[in-house]
N, C-alpha and C. Protein backbone atom coordinates (compact mmCIF):
# COMPACT_ATOMS: atom_id res chain seq x y z
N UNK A 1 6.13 -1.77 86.76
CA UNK A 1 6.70 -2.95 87.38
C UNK A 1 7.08 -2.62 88.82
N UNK A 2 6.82 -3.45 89.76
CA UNK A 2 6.95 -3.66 91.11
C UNK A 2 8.40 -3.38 91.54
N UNK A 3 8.88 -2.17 92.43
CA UNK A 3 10.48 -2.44 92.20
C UNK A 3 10.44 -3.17 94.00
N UNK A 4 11.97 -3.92 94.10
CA UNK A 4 12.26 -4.63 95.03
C UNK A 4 13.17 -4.43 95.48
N UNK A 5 13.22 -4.56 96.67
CA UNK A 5 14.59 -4.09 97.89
C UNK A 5 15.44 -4.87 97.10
N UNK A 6 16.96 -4.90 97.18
CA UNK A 6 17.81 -6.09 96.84
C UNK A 6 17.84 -7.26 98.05
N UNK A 7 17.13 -7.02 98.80
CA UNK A 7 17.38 -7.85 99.76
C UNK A 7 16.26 -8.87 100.32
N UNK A 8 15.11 -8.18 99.12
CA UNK A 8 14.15 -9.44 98.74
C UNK A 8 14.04 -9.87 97.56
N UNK A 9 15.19 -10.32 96.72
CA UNK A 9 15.35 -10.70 95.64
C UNK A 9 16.45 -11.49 95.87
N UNK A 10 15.61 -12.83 95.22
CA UNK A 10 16.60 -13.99 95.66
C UNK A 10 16.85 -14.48 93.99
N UNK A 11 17.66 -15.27 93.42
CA UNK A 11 17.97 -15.61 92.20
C UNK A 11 18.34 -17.63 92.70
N UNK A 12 17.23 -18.37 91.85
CA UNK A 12 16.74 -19.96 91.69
C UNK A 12 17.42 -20.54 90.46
N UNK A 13 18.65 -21.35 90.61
CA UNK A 13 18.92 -21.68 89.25
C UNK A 13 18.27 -23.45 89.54
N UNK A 14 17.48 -23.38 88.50
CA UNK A 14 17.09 -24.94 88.16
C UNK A 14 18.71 -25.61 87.08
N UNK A 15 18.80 -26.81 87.71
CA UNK A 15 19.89 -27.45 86.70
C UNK A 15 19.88 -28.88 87.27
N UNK A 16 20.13 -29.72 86.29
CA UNK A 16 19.90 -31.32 86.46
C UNK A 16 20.07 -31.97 84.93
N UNK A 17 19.74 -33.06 84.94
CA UNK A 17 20.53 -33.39 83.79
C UNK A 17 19.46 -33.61 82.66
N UNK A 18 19.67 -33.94 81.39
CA UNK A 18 18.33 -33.19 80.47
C UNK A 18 17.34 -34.50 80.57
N UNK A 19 16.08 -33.91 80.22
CA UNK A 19 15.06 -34.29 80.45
C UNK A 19 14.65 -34.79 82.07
N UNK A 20 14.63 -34.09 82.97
CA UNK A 20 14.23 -34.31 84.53
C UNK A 20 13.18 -33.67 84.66
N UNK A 21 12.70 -32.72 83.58
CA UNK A 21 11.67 -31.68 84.37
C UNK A 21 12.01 -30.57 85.16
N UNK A 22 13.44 -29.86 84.59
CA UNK A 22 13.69 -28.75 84.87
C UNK A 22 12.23 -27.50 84.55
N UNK A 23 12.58 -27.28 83.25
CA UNK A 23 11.34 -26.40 82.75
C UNK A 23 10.08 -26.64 82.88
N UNK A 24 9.42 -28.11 82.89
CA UNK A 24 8.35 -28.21 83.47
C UNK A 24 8.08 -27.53 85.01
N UNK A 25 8.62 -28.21 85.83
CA UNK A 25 9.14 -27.76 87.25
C UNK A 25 9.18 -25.80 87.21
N UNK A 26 9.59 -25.22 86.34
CA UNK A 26 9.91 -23.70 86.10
C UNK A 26 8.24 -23.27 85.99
N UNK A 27 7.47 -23.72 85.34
CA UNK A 27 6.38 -23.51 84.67
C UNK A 27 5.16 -23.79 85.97
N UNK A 28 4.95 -24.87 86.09
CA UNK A 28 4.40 -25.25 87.81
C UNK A 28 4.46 -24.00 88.30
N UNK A 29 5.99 -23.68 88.74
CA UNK A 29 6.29 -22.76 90.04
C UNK A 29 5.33 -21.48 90.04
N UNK A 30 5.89 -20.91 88.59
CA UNK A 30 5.44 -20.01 88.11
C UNK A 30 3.62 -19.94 88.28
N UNK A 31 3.51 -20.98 87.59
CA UNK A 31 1.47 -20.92 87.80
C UNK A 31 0.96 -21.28 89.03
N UNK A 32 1.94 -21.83 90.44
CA UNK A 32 1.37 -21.91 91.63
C UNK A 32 1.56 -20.70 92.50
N UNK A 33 2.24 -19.82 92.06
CA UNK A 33 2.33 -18.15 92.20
C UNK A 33 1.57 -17.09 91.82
N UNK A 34 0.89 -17.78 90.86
CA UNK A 34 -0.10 -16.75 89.72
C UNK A 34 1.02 -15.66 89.25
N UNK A 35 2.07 -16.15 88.81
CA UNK A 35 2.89 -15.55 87.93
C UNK A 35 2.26 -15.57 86.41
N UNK A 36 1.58 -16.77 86.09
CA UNK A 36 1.36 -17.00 85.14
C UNK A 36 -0.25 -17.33 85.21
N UNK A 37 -1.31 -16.99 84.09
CA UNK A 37 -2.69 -17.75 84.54
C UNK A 37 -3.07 -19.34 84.05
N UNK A 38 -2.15 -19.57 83.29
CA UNK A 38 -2.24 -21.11 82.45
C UNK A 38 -0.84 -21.76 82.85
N UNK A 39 -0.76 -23.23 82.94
CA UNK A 39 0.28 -23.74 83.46
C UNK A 39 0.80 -24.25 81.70
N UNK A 40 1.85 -24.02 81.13
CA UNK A 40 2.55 -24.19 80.49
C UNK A 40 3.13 -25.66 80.39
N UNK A 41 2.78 -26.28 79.45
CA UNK A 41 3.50 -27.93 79.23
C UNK A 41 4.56 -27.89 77.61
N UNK A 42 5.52 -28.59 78.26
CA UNK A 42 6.74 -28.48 77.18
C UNK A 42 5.99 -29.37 76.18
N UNK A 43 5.49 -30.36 76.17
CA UNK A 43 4.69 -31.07 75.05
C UNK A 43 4.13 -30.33 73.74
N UNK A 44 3.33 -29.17 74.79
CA UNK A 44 2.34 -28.48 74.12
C UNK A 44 3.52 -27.50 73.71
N UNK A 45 4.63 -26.59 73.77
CA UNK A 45 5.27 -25.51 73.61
C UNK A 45 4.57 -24.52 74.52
N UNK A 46 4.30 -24.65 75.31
CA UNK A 46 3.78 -23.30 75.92
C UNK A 46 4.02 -23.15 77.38
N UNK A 47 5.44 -23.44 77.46
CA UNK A 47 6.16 -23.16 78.64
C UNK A 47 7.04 -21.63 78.91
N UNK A 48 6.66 -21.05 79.37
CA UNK A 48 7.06 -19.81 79.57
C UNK A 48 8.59 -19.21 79.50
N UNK A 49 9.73 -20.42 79.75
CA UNK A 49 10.87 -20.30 79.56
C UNK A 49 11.95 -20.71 78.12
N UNK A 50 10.70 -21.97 77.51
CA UNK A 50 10.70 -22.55 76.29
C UNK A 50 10.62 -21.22 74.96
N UNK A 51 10.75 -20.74 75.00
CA UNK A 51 9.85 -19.83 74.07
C UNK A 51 10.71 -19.60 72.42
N UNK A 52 11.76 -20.21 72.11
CA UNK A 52 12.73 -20.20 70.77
C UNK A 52 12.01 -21.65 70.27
N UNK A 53 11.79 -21.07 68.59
CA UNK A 53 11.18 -21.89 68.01
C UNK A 53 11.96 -23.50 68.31
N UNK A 54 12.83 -23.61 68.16
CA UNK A 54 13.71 -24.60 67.83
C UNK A 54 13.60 -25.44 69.25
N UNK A 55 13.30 -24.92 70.56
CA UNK A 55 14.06 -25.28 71.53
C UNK A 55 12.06 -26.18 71.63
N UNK A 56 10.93 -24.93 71.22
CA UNK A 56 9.60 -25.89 71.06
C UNK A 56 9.51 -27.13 70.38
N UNK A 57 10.44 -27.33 69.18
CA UNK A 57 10.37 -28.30 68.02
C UNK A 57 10.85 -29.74 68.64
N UNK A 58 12.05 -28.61 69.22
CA UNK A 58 12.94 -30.64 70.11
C UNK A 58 12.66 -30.68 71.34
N UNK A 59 11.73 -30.03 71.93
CA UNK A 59 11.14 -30.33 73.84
C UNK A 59 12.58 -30.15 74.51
N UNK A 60 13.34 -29.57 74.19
CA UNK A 60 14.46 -29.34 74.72
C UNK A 60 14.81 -28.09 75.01
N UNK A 61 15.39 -27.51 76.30
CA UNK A 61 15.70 -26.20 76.42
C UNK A 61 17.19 -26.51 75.89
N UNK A 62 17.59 -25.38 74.79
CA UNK A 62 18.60 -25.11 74.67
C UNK A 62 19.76 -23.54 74.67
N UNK A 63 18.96 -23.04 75.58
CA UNK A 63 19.75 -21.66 76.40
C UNK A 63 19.01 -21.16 77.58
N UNK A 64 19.64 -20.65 78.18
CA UNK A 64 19.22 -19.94 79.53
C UNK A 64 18.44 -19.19 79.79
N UNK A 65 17.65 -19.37 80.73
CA UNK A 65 16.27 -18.60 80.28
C UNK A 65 15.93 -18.09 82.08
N UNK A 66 15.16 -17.16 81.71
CA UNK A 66 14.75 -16.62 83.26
C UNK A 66 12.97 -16.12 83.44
N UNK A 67 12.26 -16.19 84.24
CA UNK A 67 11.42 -15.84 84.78
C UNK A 67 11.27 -15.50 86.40
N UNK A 68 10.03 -14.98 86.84
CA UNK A 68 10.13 -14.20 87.80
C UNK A 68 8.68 -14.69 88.47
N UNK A 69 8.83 -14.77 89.85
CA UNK A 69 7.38 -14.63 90.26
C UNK A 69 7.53 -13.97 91.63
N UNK A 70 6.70 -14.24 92.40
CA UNK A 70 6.64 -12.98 93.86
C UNK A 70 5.88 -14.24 94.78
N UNK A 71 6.60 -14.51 96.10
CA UNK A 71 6.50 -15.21 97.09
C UNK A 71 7.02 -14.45 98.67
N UNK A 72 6.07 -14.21 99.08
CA UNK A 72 6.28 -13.82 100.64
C UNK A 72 6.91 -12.47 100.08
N UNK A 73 6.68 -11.65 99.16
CA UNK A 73 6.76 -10.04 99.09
C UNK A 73 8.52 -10.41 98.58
N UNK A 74 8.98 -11.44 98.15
CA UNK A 74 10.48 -11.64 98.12
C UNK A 74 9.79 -11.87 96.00
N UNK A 75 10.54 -11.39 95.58
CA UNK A 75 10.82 -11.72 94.11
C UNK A 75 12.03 -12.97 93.89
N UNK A 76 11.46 -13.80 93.51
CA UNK A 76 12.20 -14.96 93.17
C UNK A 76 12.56 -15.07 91.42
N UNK A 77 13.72 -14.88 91.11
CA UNK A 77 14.14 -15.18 89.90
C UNK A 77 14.45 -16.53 89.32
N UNK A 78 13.53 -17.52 88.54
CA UNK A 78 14.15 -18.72 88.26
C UNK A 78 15.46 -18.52 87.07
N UNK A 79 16.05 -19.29 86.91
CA UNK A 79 16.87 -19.66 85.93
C UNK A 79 16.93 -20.58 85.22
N UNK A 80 16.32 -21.10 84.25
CA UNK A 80 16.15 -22.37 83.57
C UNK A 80 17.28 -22.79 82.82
N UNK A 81 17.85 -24.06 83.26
CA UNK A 81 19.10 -23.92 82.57
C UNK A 81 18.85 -25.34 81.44
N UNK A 82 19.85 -25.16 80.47
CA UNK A 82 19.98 -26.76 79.72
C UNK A 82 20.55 -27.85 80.49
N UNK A 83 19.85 -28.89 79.93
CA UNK A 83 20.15 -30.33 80.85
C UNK A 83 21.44 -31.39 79.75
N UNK A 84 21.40 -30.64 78.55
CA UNK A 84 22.47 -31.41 78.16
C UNK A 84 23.71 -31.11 78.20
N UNK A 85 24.60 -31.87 77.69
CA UNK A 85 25.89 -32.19 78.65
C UNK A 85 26.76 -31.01 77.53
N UNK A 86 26.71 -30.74 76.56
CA UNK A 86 26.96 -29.75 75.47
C UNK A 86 26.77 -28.29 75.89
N UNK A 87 26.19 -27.88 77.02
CA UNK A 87 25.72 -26.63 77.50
C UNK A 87 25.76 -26.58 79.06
N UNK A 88 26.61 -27.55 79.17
CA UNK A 88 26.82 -27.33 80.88
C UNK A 88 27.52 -26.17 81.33
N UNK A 89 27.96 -25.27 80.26
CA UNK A 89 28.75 -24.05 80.44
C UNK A 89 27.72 -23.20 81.02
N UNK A 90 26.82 -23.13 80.34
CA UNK A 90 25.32 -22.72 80.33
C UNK A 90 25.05 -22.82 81.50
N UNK A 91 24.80 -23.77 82.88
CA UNK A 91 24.48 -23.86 83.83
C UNK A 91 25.69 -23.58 84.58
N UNK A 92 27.31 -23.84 84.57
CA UNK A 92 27.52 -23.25 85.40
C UNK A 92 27.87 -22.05 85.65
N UNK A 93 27.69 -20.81 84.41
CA UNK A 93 27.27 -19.60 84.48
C UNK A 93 26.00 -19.07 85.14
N UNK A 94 24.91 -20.05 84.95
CA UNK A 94 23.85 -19.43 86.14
C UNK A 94 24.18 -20.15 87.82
N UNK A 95 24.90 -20.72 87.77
CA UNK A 95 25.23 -21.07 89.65
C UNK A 95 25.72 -20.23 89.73
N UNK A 96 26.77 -19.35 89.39
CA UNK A 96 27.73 -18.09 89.61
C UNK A 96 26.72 -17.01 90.02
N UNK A 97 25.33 -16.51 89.81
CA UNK A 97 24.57 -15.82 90.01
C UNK A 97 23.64 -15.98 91.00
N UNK A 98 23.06 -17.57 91.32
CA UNK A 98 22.14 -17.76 92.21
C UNK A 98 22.83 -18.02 93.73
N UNK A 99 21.47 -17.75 94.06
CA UNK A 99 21.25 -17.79 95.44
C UNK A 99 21.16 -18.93 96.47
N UNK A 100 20.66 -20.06 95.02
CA UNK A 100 20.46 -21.36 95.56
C UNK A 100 20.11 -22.19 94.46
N UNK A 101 20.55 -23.79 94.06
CA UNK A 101 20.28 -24.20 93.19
C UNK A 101 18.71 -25.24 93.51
N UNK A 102 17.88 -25.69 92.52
CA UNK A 102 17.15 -26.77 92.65
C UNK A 102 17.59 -27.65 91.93
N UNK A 103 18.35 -29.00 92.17
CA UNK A 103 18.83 -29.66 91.49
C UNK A 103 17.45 -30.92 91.02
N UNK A 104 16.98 -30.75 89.83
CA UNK A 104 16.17 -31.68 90.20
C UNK A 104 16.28 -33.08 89.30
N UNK A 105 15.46 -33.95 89.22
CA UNK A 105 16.56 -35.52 89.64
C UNK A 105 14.98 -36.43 89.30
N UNK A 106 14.80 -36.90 87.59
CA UNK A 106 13.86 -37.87 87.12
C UNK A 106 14.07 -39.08 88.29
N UNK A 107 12.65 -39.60 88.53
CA UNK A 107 12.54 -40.53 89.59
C UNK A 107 12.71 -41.82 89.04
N UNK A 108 12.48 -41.89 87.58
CA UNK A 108 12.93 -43.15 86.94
C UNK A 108 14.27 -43.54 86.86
N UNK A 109 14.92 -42.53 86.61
CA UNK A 109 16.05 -43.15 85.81
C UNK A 109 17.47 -42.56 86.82
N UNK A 110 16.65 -41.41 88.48
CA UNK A 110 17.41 -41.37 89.31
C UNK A 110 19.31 -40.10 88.69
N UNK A 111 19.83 -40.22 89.89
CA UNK A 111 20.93 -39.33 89.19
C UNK A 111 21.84 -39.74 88.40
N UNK A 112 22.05 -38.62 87.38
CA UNK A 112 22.86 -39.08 86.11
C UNK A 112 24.37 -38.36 85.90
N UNK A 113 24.90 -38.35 84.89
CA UNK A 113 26.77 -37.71 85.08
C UNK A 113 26.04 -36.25 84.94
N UNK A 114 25.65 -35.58 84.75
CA UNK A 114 25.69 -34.21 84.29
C UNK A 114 24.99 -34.06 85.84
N UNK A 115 23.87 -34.35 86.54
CA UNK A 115 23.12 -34.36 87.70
C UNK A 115 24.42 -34.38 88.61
N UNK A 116 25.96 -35.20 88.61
CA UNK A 116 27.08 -35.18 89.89
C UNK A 116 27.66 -34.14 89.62
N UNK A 117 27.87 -33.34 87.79
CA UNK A 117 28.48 -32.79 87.88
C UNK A 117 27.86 -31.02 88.05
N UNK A 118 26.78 -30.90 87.89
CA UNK A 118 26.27 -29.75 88.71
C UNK A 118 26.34 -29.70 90.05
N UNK A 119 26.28 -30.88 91.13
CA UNK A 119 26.04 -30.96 92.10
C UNK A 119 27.66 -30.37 92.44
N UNK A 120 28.26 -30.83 92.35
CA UNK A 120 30.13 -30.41 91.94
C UNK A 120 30.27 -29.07 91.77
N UNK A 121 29.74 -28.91 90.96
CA UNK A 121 30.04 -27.40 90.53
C UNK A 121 29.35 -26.10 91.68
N UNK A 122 28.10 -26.67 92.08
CA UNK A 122 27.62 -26.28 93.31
C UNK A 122 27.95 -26.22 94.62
N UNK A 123 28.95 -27.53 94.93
CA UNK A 123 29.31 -27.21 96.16
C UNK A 123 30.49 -26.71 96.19
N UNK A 124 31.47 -26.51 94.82
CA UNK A 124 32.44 -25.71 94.96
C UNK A 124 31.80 -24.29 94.75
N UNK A 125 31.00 -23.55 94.37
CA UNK A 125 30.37 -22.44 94.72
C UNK A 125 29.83 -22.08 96.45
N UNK A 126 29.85 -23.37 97.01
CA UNK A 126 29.40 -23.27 98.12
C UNK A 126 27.62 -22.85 98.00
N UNK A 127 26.97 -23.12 97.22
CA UNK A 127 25.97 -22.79 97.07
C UNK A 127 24.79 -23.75 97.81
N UNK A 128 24.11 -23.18 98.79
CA UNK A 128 22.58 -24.23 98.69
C UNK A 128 21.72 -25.24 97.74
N UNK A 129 21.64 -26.17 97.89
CA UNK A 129 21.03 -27.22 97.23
C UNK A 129 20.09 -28.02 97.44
N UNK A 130 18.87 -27.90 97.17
CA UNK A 130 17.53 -28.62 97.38
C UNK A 130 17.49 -29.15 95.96
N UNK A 131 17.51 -30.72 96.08
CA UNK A 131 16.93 -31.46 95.44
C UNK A 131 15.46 -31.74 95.03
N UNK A 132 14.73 -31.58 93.93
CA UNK A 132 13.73 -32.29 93.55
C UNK A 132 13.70 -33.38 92.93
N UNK A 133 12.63 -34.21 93.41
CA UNK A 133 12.47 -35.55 92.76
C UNK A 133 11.35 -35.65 92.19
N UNK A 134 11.96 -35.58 90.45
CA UNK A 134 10.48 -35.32 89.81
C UNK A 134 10.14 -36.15 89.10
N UNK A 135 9.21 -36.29 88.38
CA UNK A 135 8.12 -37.28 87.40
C UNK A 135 8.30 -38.89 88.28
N UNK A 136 7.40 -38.21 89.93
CA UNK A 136 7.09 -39.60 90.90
C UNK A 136 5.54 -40.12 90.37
N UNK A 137 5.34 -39.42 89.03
CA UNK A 137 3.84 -40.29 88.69
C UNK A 137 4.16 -41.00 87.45
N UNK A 138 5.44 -41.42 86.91
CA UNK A 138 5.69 -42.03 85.82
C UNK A 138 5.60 -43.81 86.17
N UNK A 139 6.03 -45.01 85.16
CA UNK A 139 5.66 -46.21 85.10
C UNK A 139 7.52 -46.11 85.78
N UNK A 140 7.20 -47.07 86.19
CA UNK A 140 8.93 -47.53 87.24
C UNK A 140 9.66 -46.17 88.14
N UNK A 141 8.48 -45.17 88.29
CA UNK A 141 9.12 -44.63 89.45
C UNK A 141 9.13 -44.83 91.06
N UNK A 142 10.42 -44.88 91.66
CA UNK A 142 10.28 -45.02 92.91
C UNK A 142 11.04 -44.37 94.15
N UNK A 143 10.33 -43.77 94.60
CA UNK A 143 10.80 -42.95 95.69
C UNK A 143 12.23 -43.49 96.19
N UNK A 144 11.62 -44.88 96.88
CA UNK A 144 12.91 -45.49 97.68
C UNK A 144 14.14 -45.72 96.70
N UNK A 145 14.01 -46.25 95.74
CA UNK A 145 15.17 -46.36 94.70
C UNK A 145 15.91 -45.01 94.57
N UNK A 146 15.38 -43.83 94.16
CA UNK A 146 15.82 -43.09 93.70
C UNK A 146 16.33 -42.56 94.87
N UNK A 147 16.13 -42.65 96.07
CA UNK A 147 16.73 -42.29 97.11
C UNK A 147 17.90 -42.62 97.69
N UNK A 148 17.71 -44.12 97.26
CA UNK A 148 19.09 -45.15 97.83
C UNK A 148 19.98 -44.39 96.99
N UNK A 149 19.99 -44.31 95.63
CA UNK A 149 20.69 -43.53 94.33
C UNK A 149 21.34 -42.27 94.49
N UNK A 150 20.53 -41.86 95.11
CA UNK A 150 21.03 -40.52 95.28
C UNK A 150 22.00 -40.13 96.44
N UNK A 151 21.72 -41.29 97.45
CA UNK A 151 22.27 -41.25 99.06
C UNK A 151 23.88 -41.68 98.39
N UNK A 152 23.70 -42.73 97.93
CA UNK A 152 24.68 -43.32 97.02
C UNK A 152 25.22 -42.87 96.40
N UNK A 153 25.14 -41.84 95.59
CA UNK A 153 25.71 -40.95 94.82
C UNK A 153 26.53 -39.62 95.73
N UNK A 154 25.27 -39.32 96.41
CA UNK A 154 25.86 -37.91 96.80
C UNK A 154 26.27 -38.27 98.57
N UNK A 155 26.05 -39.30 99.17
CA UNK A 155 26.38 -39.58 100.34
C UNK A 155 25.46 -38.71 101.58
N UNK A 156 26.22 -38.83 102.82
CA UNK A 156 25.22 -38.14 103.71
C UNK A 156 24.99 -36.66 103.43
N UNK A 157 25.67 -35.59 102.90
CA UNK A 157 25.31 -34.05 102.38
C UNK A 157 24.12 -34.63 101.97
N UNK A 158 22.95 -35.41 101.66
CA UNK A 158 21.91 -35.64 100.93
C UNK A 158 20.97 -36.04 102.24
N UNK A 159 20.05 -35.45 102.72
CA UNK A 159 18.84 -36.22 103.86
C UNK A 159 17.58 -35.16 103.10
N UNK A 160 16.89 -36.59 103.02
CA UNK A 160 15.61 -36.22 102.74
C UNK A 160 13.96 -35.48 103.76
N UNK A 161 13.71 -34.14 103.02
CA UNK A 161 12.95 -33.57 104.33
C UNK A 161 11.50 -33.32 103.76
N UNK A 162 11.39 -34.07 102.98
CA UNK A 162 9.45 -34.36 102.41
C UNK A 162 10.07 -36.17 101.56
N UNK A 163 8.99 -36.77 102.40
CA UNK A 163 8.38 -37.80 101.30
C UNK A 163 7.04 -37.82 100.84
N UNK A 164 6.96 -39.02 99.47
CA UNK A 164 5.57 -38.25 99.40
C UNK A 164 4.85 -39.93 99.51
N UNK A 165 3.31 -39.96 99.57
CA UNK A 165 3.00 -41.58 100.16
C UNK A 165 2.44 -41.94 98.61
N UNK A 166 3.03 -43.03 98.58
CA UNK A 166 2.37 -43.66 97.18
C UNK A 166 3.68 -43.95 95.55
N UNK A 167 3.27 -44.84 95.16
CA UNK A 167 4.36 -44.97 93.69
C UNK A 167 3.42 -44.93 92.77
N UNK A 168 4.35 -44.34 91.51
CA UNK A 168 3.81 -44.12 90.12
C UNK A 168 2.30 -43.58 90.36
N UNK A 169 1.21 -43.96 89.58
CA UNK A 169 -0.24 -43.45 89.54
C UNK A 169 -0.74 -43.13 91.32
N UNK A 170 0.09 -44.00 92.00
CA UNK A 170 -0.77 -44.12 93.30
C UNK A 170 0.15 -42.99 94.37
């Protein structure tokens, strides 16, 4: 195994509220790194952070999970955390460790109580926060909505620095 300076080793906690496409999002990262050679879908169970029978059965992550991939010679540690509100202990034990959170944030249904209260828990860590806005190819997703939502929610600390062109399929 590859050893790494400590000072190119950064630690990624994914956390958002359940079902956003945390672990999907983990799995992506991972196979657009060639961390992995197959991209892993929670549907299928064969998400790389998914891996407890139980957690395959209910498409649900239910403990903390980590993987690794290598970007710009820097080792990036994800942290996959649970999205339900029963295991938020769970996530804010991995903010205590990272480097930076990805808060990421279903485009349908926009931010939810567990989504303010990571965000909370993050900026009393003082921690970095990049938002993702995920599943923008679902039926009633919309960029602008989920944006107003979020501006709304989290106020100006929130400016958006990628849009993407097109809704749902398009």
């Amino acid at each position: 195994m590859k050893v790494y300076d400590a000072d190119h080793i950064r630690n990624v906690v994914l956390v958002g509220h359940s079902g956003s496409g945390k672990t999907q999002l983990a799995s992506a990262l991972l196979f657009d790194t060639d961390a992995v050679n197959r991209l892993g879908r929670v549907d299928e169970g064969t998400t790389v952070t998914d891996y407890d029978d139980e957690e395959i059965a209910r498409k649900h992550t239910l403990s903390t999970a980590t993987a690794y991939a290598e970007w710009n010679k820097t080792k990036i540690n994800l942290i996959d955390t649970p999205g339900m509100a029963n295991f938020f202990s769970d996530a804010c034990t991995a903010l205590r460790v990272a480097d930076a959170a990805l808060v990421v944030v279903d485009a349908v249904s926009g931010p939810e109580v567990l989504t303010e209260r990571v965000w909370a828990a993050a900026a009393e860590l003082e921690l970095p926060c990049l938002v993702v806005l995920n599943r923008l190819d679902r039926d009633r997703a919309s960029v602008s909505r989920s944006l107003s939502s979020l501006q709304e929610t989290f106020g100006r600390t929130l400016a958006p620095i990628q849009l993407q062109i097109g809704e749902e399929k398009n």
